[in-house]
C-alpha atoms as a PDB file:
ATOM      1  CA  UNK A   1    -100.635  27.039 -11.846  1.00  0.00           C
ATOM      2  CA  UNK A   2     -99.595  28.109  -8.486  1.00  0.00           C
ATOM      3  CA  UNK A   3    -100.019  24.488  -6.784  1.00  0.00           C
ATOM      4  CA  UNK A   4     -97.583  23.346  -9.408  1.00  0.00           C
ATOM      5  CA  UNK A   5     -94.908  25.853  -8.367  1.00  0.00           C
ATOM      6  CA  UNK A   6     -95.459  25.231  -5.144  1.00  0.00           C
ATOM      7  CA  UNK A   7     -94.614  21.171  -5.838  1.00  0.00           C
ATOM      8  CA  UNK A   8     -91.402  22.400  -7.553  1.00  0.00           C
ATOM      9  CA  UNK A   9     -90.297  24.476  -4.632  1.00  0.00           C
ATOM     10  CA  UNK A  10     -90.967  22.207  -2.212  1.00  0.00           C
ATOM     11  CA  UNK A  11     -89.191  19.640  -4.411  1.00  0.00           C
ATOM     12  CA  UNK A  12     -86.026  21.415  -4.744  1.00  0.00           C
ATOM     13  CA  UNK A  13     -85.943  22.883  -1.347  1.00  0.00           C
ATOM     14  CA  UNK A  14     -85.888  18.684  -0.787  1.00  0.00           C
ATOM     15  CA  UNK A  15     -83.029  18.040  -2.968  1.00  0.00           C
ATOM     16  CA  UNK A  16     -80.777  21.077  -1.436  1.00  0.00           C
ATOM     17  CA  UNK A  17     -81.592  19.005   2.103  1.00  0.00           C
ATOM     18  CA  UNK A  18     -80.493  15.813   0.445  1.00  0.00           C
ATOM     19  CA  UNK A  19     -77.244  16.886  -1.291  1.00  0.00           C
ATOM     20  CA  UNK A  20     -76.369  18.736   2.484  1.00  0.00           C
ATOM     21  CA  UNK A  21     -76.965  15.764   4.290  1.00  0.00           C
ATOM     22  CA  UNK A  22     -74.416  13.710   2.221  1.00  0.00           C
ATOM     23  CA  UNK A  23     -71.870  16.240   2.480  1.00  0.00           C
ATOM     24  CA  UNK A  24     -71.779  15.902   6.069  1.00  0.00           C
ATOM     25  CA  UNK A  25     -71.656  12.371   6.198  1.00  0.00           C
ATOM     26  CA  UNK A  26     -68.549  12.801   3.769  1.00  0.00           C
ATOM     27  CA  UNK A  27     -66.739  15.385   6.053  1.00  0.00           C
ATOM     28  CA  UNK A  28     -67.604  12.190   9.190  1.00  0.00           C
ATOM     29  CA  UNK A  29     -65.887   9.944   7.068  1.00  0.00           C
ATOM     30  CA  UNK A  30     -62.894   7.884   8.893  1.00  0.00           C
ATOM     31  CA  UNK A  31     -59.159   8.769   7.793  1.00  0.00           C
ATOM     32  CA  UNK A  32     -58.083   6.042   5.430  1.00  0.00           C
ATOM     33  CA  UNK A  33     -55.612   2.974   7.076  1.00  0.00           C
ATOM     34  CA  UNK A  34     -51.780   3.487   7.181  1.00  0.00           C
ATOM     35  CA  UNK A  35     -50.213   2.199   4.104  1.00  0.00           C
ATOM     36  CA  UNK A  36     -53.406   2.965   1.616  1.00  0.00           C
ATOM     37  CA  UNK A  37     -52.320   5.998   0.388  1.00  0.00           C
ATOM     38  CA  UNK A  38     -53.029   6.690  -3.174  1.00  0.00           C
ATOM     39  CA  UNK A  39     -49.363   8.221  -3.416  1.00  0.00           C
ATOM     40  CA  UNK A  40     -47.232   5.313  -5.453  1.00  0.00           C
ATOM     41  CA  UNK A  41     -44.314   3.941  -4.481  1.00  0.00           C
ATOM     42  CA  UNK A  42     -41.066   5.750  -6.054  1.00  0.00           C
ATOM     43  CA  UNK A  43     -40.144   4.131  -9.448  1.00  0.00           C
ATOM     44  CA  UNK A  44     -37.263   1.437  -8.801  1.00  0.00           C
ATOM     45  CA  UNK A  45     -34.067   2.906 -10.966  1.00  0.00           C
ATOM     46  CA  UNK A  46     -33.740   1.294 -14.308  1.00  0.00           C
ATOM     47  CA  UNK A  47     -30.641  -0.812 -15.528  1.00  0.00           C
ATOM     48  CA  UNK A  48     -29.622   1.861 -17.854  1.00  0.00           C
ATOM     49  CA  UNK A  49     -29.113   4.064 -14.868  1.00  0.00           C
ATOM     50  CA  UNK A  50     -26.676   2.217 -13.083  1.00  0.00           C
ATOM     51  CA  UNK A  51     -22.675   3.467 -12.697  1.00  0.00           C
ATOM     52  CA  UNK A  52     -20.867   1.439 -15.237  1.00  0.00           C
ATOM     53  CA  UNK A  53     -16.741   1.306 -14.287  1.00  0.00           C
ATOM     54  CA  UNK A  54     -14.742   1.419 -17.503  1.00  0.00           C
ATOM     55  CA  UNK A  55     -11.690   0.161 -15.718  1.00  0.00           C
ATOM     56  CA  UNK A  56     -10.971  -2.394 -13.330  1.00  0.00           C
ATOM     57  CA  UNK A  57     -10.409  -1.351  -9.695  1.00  0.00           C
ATOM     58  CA  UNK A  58      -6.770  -3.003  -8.372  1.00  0.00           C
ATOM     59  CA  UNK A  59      -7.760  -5.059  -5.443  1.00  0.00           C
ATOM     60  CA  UNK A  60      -7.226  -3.310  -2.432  1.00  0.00           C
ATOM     61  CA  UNK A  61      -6.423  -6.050   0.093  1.00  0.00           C
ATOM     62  CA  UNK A  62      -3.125  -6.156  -0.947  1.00  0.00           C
ATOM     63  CA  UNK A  63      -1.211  -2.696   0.220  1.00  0.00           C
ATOM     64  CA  UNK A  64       1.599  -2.896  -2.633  1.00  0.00           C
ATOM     65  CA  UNK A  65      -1.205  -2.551  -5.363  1.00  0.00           C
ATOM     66  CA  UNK A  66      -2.463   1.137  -3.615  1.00  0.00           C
ATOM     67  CA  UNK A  67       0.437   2.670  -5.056  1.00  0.00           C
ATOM     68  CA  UNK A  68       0.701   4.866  -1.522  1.00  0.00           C
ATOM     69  CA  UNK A  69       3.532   5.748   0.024  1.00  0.00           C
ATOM     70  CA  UNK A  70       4.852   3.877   3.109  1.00  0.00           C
ATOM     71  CA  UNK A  71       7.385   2.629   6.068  1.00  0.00           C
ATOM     72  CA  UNK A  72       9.492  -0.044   6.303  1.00  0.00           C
ATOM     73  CA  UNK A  73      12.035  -2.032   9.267  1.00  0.00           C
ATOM     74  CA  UNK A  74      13.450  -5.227   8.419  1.00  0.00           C
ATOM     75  CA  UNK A  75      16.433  -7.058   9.620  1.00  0.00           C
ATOM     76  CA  UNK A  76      18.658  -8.768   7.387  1.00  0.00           C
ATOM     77  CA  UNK A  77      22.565  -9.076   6.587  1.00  0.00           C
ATOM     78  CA  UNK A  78      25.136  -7.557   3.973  1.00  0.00           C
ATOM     79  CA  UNK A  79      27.669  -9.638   3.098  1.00  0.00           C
ATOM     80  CA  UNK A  80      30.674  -8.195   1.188  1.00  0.00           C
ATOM     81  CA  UNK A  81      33.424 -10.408  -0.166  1.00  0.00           C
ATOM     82  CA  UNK A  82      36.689  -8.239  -1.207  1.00  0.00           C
ATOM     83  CA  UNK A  83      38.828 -11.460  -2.043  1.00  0.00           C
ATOM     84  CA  UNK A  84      40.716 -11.386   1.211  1.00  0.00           C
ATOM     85  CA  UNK A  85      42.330 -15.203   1.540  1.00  0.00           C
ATOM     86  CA  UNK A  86      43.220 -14.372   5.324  1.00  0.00           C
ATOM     87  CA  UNK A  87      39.525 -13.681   6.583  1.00  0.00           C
ATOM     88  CA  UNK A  88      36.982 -16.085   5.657  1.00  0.00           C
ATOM     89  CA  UNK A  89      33.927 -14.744   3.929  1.00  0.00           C
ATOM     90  CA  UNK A  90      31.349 -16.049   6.921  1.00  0.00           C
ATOM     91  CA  UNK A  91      33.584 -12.718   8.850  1.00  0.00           C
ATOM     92  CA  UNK A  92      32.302  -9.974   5.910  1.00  0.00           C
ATOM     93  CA  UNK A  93      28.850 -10.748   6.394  1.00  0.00           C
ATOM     94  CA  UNK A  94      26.904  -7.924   8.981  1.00  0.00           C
ATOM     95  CA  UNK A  95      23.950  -8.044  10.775  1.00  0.00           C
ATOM     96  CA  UNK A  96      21.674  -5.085   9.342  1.00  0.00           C
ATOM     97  CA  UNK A  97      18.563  -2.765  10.273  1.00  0.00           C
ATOM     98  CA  UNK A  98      17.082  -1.448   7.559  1.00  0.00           C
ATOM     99  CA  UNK A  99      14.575   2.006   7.510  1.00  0.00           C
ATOM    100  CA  UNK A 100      12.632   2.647   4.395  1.00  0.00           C
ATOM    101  CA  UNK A 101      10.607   5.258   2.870  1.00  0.00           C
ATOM    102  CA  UNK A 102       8.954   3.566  -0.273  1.00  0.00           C
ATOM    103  CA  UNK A 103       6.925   5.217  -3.007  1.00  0.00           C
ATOM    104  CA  UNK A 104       4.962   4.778  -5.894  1.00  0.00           C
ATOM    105  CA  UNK A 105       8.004   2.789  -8.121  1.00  0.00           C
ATOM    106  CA  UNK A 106      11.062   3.339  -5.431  1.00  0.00           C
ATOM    107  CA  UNK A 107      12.188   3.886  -1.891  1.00  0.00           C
ATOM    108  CA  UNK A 108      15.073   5.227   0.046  1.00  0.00           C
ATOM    109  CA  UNK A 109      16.745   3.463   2.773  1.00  0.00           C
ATOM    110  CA  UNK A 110      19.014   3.748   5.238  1.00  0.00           C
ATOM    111  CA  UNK A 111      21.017   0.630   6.764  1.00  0.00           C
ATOM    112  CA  UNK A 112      23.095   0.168   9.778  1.00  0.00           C
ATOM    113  CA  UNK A 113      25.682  -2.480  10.134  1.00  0.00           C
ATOM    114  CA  UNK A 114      27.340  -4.224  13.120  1.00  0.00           C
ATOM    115  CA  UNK A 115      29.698  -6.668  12.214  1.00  0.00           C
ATOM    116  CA  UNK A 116      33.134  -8.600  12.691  1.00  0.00           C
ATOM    117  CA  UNK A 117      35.128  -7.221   9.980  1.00  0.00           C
ATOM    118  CA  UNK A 118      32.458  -4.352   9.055  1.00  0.00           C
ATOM    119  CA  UNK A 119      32.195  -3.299  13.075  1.00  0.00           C
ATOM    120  CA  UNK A 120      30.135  -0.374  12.576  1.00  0.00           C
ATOM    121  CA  UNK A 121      28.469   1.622   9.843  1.00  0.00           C
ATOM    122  CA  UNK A 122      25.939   2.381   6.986  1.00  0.00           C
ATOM    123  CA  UNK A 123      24.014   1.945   3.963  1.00  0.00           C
ATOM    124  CA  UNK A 124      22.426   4.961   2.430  1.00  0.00           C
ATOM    125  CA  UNK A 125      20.696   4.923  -0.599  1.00  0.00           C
ATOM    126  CA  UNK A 126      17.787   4.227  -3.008  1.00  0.00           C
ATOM    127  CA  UNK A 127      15.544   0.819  -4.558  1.00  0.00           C
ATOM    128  CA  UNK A 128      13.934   1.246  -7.735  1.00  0.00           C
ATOM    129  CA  UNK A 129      12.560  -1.329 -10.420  1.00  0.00           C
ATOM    130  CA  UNK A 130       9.515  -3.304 -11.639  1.00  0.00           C
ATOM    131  CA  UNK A 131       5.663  -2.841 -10.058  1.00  0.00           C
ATOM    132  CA  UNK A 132       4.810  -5.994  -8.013  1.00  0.00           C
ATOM    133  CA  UNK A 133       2.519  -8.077  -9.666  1.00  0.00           C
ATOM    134  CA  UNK A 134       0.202 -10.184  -7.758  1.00  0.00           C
ATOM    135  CA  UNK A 135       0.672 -13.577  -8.030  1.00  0.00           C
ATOM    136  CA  UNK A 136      -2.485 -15.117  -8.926  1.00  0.00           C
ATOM    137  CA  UNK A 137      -6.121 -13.243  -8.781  1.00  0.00           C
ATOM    138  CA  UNK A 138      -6.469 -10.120  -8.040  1.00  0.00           C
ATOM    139  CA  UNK A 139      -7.202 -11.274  -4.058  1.00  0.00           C
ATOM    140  CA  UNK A 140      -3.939 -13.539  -3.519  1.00  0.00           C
ATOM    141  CA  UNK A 141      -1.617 -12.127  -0.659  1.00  0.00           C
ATOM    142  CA  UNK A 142       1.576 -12.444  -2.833  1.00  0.00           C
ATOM    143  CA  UNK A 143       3.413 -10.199  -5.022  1.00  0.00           C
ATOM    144  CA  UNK A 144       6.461 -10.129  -6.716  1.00  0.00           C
ATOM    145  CA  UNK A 145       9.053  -7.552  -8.329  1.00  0.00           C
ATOM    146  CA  UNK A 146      12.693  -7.209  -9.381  1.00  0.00           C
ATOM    147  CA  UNK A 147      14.451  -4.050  -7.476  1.00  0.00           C
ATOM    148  CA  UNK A 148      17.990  -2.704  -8.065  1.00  0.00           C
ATOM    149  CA  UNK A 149      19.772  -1.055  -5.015  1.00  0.00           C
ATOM    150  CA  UNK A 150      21.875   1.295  -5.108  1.00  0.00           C
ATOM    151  CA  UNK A 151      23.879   2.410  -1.832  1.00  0.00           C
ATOM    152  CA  UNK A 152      26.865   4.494  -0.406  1.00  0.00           C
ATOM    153  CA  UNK A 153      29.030   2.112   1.827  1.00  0.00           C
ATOM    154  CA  UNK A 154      30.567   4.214   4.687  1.00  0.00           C
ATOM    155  CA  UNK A 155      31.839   1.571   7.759  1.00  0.00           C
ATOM    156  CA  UNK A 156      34.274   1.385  10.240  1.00  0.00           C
ATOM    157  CA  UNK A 157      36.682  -1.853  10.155  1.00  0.00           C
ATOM    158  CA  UNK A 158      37.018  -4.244  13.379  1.00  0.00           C
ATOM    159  CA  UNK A 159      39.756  -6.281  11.535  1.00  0.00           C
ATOM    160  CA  UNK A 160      43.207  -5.945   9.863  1.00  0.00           C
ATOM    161  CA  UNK A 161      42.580  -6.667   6.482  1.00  0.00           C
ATOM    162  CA  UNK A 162      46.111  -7.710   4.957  1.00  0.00           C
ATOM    163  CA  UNK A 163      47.030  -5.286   1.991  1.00  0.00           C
ATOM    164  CA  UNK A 164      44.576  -2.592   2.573  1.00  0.00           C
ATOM    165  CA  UNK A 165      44.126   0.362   4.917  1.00  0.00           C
ATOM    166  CA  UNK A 166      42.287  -0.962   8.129  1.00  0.00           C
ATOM    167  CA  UNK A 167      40.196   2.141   9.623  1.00  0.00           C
ATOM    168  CA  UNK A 168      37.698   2.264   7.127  1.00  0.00           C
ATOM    169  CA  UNK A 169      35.690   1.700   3.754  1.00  0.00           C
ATOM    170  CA  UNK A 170      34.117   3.662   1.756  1.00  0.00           C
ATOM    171  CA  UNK A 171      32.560   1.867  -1.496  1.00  0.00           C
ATOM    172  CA  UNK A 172      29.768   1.755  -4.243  1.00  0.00           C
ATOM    173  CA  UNK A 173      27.727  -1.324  -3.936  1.00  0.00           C
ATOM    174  CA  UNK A 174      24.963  -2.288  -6.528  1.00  0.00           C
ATOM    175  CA  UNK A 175      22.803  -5.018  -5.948  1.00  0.00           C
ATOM    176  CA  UNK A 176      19.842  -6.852  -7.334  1.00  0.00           C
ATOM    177  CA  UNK A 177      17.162  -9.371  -7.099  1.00  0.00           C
ATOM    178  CA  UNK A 178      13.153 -10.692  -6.045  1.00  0.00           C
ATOM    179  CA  UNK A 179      11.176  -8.970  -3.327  1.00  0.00           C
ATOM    180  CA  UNK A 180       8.527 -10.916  -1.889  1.00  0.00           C
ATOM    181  CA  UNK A 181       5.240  -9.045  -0.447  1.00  0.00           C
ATOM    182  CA  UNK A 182       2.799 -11.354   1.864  1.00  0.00           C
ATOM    183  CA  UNK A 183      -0.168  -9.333   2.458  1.00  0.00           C
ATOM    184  CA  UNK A 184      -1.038  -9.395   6.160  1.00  0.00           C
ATOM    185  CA  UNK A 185      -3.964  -7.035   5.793  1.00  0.00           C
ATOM    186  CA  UNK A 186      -4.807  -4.147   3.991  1.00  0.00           C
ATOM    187  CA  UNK A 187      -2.421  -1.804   5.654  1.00  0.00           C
ATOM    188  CA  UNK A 188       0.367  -4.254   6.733  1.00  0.00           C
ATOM    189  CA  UNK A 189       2.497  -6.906   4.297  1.00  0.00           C
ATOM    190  CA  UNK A 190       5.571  -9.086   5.445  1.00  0.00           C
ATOM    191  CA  UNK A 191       8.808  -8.182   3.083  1.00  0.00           C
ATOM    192  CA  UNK A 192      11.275 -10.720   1.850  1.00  0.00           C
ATOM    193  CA  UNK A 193      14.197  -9.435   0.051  1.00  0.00           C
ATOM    194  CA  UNK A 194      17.236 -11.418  -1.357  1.00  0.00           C
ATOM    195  CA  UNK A 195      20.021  -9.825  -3.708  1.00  0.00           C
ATOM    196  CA  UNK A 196      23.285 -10.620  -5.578  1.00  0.00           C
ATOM    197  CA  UNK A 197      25.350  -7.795  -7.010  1.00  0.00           C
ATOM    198  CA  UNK A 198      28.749  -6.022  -6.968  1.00  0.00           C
ATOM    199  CA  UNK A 199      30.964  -3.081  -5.000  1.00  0.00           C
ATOM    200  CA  UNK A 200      33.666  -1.118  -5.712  1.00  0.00           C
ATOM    201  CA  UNK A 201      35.531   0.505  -2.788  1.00  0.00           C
ATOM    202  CA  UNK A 202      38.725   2.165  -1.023  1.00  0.00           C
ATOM    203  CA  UNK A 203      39.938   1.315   2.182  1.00  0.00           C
ATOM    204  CA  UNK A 204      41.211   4.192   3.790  1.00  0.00           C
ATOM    205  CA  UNK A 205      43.098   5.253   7.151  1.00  0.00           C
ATOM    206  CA  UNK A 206      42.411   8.434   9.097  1.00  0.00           C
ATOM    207  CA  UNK A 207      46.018   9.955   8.029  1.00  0.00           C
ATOM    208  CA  UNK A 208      47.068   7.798   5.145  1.00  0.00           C
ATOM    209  CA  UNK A 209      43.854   8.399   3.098  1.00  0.00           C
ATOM    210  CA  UNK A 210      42.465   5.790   0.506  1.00  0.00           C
ATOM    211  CA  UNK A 211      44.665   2.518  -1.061  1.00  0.00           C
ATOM    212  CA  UNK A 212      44.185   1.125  -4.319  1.00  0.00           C
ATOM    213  CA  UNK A 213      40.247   0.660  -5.301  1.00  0.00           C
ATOM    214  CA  UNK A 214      38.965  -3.136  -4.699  1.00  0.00           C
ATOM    215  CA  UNK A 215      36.252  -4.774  -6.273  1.00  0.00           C
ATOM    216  CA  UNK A 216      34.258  -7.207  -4.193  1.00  0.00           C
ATOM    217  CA  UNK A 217      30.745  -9.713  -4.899  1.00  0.00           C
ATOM    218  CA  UNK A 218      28.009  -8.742  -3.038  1.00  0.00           C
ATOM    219  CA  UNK A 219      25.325 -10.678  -0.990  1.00  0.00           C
ATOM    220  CA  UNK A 220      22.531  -9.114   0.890  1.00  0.00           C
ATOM    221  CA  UNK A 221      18.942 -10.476   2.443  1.00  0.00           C
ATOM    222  CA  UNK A 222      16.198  -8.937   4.612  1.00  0.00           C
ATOM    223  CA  UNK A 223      12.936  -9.727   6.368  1.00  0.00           C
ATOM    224  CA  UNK A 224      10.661  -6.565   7.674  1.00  0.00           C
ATOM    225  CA  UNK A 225       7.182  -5.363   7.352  1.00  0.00           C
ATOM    226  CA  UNK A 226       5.530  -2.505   5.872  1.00  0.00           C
ATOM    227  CA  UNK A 227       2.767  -0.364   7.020  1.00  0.00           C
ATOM    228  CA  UNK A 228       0.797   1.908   4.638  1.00  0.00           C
ATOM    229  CA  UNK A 229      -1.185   4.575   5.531  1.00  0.00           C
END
């Protein structure tokens, strides 16, 4: 019996040798390549997870559909015609600058004049009317709306208008018509305006005060830019 536990030591003592060995050789073993690691690649996200946009997003190239507040110069003319048979109506008409502070739906303006028979003076008041609708897709460069004006005539008088107190005029004018917006980038858009409308006024002198009110037709035009934050 004691030969055969001998054999069975000897035999395991063996195996412990064996199962030491390969552990070694397993620590030895070279560090596996780049780009073999077991870790898988992160899940790509399914369709169900994208952002879905319930409404349509107004095109921003064109600044008018932002809906942002913004400046405005343009240079134009305002041409009054108060029925006057010894001044033609060509003499009424005044070069104008126009400043504008536009919102949302409306602006306010100021206008100053430098004429013949309107020598020097202003237009003060507000626009208001329809949203401009793009003309086209949503990426065309034109849009189009219908503003009212409505503006306080103050202006000194150059010429002896026959009838009336010759100093001044002070009048209500209310005009309206298209305004044309050319997108020239996303900021920036040329401004055509064109308008046909009515005034009501009093010519005054410094001492005398105001004459009888006249009514007069109404012509006006621009061409600016405006810039949008």
């Amino acid at each position: 019996m004691r030969p055969s536990i001998a054999k069975i030591g000897s035999g395991a003592l063996l195996c412990v040798l064996l199962i030491d060995v390969g552990a070694a050789r397993a620590d030895e073993a070279p560090p596996a390549a780049p780009g073999t690691s077991d870790q898988s690649a992160p899940p790509l996200s399914a369709p169900g997870n994208l952002t879905k946009i319930e409404k349509p997003i107004p095109s921003p190239f064109h600044p008018r559909q932002r809906l942002t507040p913004a400046t405005s110069v343009a240079a134009g003319a305002y041409c009054p015609n108060f029925g006057s048979t010894s001044l033609p109506y060509a003499r009424w008409c005044a070069p104008s600058v126009r400043f504008g502070m536009d919102g949302k739906f409306a602006d306010m303006h100021v206008a100053l004049l430098f004429g013949d028979v309107l020598r020097y003076g202003a237009l003060i008041g507000f626009e208001m009317g329809t949203p401009y609708f793009q003309l086209g897709n949503k990426r065309q460069r034109v849009a189009l709306a219908i503003r009212g004006s409505f503006d306080l005539l103050i202006v000194g008088l150059g010429e002896r208008v026959p009838g009336h107190y010759d100093d001044g005029l002070l009048a209500f004018s209310n005009t309206y018509g298209p305004h044309l917006s050319i997108a020239l980038n996303p900021r920036a858009a040329l401004e055509i305006r064109g308008a046909v409308g009515w005034t009501v006024g009093g010519f005054f002198a410094n001492h005398e005060g105001f004459d009888r009110p006249a009514y007069g037709l109404v012509i006006e035009s621009s061409l600016g830019v405006r810039i949008s934050p």
